[in-house]
Protein backbone atom coordinates (compact mmCIF):
# COMPACT_ATOMS: atom_id res chain seq x y z
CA UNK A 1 -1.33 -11.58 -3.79
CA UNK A 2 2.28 -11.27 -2.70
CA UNK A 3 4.82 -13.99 -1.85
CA UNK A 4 7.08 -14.34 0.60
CA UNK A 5 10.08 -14.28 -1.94
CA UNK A 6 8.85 -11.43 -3.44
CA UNK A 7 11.00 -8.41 -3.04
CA UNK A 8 9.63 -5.28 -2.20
CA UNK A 9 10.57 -1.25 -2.47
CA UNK A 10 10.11 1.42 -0.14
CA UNK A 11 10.19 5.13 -1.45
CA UNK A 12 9.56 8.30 0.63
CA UNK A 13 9.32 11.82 -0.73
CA UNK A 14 7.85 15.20 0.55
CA UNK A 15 4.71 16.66 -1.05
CA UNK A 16 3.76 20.28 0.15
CA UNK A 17 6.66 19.55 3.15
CA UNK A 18 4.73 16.63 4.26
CA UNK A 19 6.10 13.06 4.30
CA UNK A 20 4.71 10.58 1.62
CA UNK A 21 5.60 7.03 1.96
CA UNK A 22 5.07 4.30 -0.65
CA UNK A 23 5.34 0.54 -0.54
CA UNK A 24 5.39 -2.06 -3.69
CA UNK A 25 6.65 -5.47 -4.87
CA UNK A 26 9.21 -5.16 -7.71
CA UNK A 27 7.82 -7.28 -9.88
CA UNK A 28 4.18 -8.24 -11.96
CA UNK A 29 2.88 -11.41 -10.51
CA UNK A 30 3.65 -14.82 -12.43
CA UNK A 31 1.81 -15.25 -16.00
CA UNK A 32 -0.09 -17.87 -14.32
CA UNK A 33 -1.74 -15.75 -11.94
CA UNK A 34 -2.44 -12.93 -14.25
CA UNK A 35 -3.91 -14.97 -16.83
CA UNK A 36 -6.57 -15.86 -13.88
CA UNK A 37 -6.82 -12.29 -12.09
CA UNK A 38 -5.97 -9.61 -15.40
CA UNK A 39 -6.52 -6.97 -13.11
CA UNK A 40 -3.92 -5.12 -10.98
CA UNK A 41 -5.18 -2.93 -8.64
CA UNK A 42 -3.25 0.30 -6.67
CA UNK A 43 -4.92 1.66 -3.22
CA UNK A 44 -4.32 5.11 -2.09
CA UNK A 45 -5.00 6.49 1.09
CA UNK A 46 -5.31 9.98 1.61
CA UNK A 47 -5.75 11.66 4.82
CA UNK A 48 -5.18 15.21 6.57
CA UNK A 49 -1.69 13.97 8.66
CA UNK A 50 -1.24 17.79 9.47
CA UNK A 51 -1.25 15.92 13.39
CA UNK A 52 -0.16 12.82 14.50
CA UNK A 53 3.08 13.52 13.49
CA UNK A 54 2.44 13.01 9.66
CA UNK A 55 0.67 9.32 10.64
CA UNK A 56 -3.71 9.04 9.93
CA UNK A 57 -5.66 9.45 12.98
CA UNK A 58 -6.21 6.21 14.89
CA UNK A 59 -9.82 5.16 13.41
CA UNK A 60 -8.23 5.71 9.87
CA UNK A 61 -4.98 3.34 10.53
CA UNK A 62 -7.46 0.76 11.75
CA UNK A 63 -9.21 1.39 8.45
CA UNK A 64 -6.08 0.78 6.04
CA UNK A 65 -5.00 -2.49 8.64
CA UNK A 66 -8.32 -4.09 7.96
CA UNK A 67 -8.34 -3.25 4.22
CA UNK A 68 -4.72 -5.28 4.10
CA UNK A 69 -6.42 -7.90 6.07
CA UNK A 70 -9.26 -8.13 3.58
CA UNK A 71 -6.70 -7.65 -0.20
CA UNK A 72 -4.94 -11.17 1.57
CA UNK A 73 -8.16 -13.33 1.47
């Protein structure tokens, strides 16, 4: 559940020569909210991005969009 004054970081690295790119708010959420949801979670994607210049196929993009879509309700 992020906020819009949240701040967020963006980190990139190489693994094996191929581009990793990471995405995450600064901060833990208010004690309010973790006193009613104790659990943080962290979703990883993997997928082969030897094509598509480094980027998942198509189907799998779709995939991770709706998955964002769905962590917001």
């Amino acid at each position: 559940m992020a906020f819009a004054e949240d701040t967020w970081s963006v980190g990139e690295a190489k693994i094996q020569g191929k581009p990793v790119v990471y995405k995450f708010i600064n901060t833990a959420p208010p004690a309010s909210i973790r006193q009613k949801l104790p659990w943080l979670t962290v979703i990883s994607w993997k997928y082969d991005g030897s094509e598509n210049n480094g980027m998942p196929p198509k189907i799998i993009n779709q995939a991770m969009s709706s998955s964002k879509m769905l962590s917001k309700q």
